[in-house]
PDB file of N, CA and C in Angstrom:
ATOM      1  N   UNK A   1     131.083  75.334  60.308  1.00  0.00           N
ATOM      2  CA  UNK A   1     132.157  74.512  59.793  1.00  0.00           C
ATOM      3  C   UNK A   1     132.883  73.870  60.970  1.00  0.00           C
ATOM      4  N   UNK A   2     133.423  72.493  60.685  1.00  0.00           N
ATOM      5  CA  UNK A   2     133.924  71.996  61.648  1.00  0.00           C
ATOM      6  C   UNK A   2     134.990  71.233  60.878  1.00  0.00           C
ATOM      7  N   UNK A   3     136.642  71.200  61.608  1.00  0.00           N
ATOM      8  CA  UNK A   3     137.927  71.256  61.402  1.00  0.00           C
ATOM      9  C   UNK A   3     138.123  70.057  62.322  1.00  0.00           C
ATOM     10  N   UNK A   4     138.398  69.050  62.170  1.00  0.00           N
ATOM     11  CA  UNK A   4     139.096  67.617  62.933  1.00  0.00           C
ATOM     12  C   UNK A   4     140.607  67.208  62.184  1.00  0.00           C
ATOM     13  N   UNK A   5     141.337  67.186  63.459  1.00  0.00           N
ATOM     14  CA  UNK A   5     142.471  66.556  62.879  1.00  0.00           C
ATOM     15  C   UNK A   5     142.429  65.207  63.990  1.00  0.00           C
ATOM     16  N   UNK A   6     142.900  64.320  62.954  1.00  0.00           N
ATOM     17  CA  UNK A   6     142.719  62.966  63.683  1.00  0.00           C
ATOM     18  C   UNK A   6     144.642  62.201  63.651  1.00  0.00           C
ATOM     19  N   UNK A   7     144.557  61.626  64.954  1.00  0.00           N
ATOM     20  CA  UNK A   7     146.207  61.176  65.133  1.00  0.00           C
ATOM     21  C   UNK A   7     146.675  61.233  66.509  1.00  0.00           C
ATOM     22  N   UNK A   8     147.415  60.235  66.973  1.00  0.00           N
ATOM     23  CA  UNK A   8     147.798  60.064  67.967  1.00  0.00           C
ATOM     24  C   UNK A   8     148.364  61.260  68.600  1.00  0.00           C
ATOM     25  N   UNK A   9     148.778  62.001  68.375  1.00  0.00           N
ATOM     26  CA  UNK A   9     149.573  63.168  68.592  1.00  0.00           C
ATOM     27  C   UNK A   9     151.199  63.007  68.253  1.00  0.00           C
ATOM     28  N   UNK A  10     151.589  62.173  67.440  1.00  0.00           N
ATOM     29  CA  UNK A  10     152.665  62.052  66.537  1.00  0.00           C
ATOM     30  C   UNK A  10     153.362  63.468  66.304  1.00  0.00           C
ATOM     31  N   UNK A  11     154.264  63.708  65.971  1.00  0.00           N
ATOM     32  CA  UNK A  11     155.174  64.732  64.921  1.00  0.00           C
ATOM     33  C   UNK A  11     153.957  64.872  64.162  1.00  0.00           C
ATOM     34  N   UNK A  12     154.112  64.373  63.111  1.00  0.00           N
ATOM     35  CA  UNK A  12     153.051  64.203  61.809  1.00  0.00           C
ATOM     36  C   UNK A  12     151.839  65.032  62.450  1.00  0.00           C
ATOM     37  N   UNK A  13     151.247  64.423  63.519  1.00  0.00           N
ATOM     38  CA  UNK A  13     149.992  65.051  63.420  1.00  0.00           C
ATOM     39  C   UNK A  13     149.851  66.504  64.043  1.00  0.00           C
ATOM     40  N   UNK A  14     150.954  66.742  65.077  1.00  0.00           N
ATOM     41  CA  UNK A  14     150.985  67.875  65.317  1.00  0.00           C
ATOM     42  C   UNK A  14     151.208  68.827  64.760  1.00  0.00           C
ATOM     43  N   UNK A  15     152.445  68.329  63.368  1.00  0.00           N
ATOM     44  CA  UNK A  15     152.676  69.336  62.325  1.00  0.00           C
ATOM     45  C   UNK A  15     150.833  69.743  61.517  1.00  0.00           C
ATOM     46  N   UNK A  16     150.377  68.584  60.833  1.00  0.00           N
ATOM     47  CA  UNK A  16     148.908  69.001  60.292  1.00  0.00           C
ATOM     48  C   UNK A  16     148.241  69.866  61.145  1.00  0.00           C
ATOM     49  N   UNK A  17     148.198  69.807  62.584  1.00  0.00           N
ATOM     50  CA  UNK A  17     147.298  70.383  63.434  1.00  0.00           C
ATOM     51  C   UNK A  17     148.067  71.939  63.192  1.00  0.00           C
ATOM     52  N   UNK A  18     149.259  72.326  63.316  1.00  0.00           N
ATOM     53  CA  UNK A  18     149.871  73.831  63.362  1.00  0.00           C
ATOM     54  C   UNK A  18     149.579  74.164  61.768  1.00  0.00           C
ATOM     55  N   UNK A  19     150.072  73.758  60.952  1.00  0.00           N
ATOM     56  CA  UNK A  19     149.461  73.661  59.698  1.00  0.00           C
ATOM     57  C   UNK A  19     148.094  74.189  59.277  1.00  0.00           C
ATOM     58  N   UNK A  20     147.617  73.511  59.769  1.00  0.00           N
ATOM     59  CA  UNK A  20     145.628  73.804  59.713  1.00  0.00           C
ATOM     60  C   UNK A  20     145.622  74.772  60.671  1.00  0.00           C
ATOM     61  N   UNK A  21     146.068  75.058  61.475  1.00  0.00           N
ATOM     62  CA  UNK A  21     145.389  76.204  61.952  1.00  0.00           C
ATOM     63  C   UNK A  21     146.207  77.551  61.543  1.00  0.00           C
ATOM     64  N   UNK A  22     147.204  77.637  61.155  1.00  0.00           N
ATOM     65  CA  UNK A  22     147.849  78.296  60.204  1.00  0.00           C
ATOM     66  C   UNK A  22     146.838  78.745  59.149  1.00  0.00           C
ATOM     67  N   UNK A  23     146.553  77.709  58.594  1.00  0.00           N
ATOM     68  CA  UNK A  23     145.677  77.647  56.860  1.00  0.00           C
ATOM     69  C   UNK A  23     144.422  78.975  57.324  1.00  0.00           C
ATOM     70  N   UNK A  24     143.869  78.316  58.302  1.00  0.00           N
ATOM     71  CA  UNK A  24     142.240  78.806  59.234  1.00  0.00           C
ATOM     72  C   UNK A  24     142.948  80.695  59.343  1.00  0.00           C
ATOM     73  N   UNK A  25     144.398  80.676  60.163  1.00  0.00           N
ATOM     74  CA  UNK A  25     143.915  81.982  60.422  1.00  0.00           C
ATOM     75  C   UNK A  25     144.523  83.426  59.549  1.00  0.00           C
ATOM     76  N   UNK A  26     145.845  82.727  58.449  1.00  0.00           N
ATOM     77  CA  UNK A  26     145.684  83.434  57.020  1.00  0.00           C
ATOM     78  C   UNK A  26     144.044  83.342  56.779  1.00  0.00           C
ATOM     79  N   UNK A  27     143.499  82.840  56.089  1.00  0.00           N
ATOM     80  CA  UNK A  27     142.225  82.754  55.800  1.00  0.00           C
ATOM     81  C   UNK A  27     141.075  83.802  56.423  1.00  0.00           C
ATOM     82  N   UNK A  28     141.713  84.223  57.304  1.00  0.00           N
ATOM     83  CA  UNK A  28     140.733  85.195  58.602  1.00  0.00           C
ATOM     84  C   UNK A  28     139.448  84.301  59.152  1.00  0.00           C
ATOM     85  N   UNK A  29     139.729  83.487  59.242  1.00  0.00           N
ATOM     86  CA  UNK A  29     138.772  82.179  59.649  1.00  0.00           C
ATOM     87  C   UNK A  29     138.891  82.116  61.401  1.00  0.00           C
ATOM     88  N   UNK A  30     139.176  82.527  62.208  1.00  0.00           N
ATOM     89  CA  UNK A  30     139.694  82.491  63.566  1.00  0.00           C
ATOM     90  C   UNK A  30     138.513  81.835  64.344  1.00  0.00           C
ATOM     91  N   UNK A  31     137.290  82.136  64.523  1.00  0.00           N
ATOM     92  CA  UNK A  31     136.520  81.338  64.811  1.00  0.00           C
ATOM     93  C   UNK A  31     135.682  80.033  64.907  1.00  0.00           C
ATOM     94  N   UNK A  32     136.739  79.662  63.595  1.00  0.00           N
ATOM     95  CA  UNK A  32     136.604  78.147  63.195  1.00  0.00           C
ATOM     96  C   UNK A  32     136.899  77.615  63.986  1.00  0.00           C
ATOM     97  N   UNK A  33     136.627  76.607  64.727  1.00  0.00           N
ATOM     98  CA  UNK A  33     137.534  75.503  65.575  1.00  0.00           C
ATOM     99  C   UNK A  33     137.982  74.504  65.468  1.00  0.00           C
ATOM    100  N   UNK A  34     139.119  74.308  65.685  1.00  0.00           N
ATOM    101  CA  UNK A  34     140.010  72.648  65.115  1.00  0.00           C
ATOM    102  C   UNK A  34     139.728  72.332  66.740  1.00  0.00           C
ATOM    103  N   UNK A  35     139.840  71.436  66.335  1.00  0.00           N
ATOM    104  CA  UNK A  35     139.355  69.894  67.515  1.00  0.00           C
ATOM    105  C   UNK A  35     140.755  68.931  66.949  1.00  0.00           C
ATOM    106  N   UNK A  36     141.537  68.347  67.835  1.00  0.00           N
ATOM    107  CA  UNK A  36     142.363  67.204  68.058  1.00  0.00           C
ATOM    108  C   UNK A  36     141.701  65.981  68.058  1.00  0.00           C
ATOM    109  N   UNK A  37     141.574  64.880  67.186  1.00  0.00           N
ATOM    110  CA  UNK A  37     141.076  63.701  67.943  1.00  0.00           C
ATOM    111  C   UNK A  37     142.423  62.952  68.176  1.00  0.00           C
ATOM    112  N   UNK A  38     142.680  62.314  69.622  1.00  0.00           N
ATOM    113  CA  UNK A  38     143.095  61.737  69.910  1.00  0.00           C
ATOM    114  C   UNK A  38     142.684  59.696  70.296  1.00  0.00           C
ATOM    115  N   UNK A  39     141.593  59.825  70.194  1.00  0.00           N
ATOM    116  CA  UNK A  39     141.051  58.415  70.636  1.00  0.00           C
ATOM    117  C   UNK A  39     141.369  57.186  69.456  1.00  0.00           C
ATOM    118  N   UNK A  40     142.467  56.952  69.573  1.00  0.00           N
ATOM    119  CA  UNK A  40     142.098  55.657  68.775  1.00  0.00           C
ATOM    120  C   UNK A  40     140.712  55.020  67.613  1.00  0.00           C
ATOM    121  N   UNK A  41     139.828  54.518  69.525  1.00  0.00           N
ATOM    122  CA  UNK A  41     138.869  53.913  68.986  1.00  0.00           C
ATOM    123  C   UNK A  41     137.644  54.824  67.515  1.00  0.00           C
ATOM    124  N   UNK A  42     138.017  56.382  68.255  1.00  0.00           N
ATOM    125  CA  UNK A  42     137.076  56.974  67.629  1.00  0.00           C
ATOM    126  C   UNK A  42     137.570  57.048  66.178  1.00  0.00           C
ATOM    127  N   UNK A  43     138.654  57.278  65.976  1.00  0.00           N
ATOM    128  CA  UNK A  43     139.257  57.247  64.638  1.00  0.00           C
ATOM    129  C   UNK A  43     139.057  56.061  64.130  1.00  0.00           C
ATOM    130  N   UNK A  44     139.078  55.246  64.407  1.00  0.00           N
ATOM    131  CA  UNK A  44     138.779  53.707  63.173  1.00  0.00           C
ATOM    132  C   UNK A  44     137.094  54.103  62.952  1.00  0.00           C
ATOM    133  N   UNK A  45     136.594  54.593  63.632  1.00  0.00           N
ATOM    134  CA  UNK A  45     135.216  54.323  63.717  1.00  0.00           C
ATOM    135  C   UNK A  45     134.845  55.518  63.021  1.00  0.00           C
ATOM    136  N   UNK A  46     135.561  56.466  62.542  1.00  0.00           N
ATOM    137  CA  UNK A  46     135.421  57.507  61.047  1.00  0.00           C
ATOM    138  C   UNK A  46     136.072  57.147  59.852  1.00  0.00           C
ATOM    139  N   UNK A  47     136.434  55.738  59.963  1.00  0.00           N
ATOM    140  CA  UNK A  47     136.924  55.580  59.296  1.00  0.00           C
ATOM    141  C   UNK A  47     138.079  55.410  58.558  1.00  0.00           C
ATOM    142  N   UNK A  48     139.104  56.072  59.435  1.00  0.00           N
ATOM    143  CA  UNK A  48     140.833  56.572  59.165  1.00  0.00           C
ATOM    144  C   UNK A  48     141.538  55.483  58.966  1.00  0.00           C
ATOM    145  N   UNK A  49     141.840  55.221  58.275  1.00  0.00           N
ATOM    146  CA  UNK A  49     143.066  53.823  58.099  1.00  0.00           C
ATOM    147  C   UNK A  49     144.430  54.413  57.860  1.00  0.00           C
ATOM    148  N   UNK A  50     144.663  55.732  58.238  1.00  0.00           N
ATOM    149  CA  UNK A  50     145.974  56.573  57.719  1.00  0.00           C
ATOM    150  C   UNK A  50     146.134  57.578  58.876  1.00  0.00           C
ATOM    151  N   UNK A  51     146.934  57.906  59.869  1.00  0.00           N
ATOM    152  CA  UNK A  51     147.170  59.227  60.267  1.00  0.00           C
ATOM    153  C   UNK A  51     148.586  59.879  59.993  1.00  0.00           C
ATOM    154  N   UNK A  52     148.146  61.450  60.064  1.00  0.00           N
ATOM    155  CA  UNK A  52     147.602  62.343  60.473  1.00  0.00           C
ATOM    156  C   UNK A  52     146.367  62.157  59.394  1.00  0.00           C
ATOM    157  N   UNK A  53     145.141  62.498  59.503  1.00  0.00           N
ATOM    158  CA  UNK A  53     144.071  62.731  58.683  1.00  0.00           C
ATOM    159  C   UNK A  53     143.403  63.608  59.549  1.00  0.00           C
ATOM    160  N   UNK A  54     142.658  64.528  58.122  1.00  0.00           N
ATOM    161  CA  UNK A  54     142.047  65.851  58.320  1.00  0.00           C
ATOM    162  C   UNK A  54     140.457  65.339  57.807  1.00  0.00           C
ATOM    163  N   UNK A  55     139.719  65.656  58.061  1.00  0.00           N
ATOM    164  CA  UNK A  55     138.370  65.876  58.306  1.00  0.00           C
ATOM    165  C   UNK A  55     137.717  67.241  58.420  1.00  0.00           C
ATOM    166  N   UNK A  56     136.826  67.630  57.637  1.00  0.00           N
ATOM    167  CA  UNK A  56     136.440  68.804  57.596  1.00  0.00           C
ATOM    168  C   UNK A  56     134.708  68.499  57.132  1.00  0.00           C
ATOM    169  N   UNK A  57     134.191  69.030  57.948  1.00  0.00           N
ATOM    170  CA  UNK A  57     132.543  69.101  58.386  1.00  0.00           C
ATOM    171  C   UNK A  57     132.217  67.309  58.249  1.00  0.00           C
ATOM    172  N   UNK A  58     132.901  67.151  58.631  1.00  0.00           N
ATOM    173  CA  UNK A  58     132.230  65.127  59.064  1.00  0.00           C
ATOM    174  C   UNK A  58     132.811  64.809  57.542  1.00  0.00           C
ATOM    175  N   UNK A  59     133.777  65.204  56.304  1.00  0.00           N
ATOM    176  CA  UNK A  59     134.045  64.680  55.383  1.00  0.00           C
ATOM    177  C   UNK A  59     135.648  64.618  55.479  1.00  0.00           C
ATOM    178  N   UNK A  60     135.821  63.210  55.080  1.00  0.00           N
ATOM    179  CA  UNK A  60     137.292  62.941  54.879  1.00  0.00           C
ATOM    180  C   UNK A  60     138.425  63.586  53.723  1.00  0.00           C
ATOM    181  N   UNK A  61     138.808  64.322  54.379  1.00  0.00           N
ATOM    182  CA  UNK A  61     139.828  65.338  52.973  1.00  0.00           C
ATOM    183  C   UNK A  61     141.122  65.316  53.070  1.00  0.00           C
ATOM    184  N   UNK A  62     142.061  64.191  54.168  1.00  0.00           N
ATOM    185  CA  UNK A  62     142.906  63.605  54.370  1.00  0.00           C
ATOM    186  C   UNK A  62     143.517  62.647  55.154  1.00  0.00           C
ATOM    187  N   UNK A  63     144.375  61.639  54.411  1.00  0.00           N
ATOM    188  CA  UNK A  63     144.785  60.787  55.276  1.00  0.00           C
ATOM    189  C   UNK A  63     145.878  60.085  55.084  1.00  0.00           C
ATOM    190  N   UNK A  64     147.278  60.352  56.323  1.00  0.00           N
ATOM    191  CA  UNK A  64     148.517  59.484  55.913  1.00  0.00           C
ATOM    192  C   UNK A  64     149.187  61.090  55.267  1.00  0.00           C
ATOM    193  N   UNK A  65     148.987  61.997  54.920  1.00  0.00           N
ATOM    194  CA  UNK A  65     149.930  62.683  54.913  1.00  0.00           C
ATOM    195  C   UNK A  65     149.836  64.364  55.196  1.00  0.00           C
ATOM    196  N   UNK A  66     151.095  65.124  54.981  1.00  0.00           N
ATOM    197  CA  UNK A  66     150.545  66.452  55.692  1.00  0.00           C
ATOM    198  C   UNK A  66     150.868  67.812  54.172  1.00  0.00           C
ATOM    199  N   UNK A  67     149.563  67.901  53.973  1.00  0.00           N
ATOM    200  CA  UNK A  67     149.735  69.220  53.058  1.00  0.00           C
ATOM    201  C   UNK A  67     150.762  70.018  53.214  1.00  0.00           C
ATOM    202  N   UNK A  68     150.425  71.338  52.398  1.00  0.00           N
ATOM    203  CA  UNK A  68     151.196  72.581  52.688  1.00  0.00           C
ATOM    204  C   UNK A  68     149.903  73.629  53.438  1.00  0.00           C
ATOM    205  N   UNK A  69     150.273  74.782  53.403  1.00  0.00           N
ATOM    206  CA  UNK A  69     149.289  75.845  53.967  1.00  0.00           C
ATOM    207  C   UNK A  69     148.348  76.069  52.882  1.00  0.00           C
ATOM    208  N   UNK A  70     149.047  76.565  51.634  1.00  0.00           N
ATOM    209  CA  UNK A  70     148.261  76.789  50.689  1.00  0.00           C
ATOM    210  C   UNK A  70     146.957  75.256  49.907  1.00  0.00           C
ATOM    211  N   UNK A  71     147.647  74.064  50.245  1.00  0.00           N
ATOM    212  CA  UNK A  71     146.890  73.149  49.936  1.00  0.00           C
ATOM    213  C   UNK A  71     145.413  72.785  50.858  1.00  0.00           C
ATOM    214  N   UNK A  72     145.688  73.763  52.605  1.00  0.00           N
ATOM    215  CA  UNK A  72     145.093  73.362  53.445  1.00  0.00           C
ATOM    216  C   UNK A  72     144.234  74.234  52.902  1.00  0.00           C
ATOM    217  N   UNK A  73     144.182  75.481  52.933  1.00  0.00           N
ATOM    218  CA  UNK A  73     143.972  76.707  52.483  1.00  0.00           C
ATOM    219  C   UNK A  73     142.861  76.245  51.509  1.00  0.00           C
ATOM    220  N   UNK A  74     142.882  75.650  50.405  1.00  0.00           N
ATOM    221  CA  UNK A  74     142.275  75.573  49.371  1.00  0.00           C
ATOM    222  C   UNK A  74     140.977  74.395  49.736  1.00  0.00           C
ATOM    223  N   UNK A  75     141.546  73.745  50.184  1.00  0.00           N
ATOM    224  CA  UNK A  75     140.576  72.682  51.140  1.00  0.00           C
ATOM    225  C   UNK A  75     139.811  73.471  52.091  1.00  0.00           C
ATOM    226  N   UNK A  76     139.704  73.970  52.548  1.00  0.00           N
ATOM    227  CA  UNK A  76     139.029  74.819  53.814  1.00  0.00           C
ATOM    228  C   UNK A  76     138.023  75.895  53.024  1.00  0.00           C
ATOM    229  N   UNK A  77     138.796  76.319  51.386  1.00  0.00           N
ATOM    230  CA  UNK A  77     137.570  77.411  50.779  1.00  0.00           C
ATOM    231  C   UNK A  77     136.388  76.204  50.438  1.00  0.00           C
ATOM    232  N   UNK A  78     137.228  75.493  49.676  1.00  0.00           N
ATOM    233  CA  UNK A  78     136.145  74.502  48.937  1.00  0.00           C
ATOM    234  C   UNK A  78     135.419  73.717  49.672  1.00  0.00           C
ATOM    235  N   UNK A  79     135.516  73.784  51.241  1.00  0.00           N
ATOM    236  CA  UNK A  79     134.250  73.301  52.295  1.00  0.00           C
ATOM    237  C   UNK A  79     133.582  74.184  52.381  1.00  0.00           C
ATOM    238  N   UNK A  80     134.315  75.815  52.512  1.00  0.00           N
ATOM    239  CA  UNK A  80     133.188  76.808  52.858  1.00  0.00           C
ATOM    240  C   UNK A  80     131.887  77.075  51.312  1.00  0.00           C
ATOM    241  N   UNK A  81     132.500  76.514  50.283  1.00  0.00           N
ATOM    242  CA  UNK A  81     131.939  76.489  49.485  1.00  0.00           C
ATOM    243  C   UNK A  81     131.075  76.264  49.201  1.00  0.00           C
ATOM    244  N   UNK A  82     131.181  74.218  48.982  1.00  0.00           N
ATOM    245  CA  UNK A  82     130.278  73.419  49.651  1.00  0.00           C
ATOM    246  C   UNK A  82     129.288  73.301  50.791  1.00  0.00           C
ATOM    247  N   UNK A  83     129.545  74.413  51.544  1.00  0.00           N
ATOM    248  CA  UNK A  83     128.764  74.246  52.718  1.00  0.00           C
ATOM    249  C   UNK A  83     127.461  75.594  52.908  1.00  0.00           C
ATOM    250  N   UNK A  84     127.518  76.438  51.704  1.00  0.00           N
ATOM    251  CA  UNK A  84     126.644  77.393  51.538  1.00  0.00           C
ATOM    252  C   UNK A  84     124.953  76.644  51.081  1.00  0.00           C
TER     253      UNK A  84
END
């Protein structure tokens, strides 16, 4: 599984980034790794027309705003889900 938070490093995105990894390690998920994207260019080029946006295994599962824990939480089962 792979965890991207995409965003300049804004408020906003830093909150999603503590957030998500919050979500990951309730979850007992600790070995997961969140990755920061910071690049601009690379973010238009996944697509993002919104930050903070979350990305989870190369799929877009947010953008333009910041969940709660439990919303991240639920997003993160339903990849591990999907991803069996």
């Amino acid at each position: 599984m792979t965890i991207k938070i995409l965003g300049s490093g804004c408020p906003n995105c830093q909150l999603l980034e503590a957030q998500t990894k919050k979500a990951v390690e309730e979850l007992g998920l600790k070995d997961i790794p969140i990755e920061h994207v910071y690049d601009i260019d690379k973010i238009i080029e996944m697509g993002i027309a919104f930050t903070p946006a979350l990305v989870i295994n190369d799929e877009i599962k947010l953008m333009g705003k910041i969940p709660s824990v439990e919303e991240l939480k639920a997003l993160i089962q339903e990849s591990l889900k999907n991803n069996k």
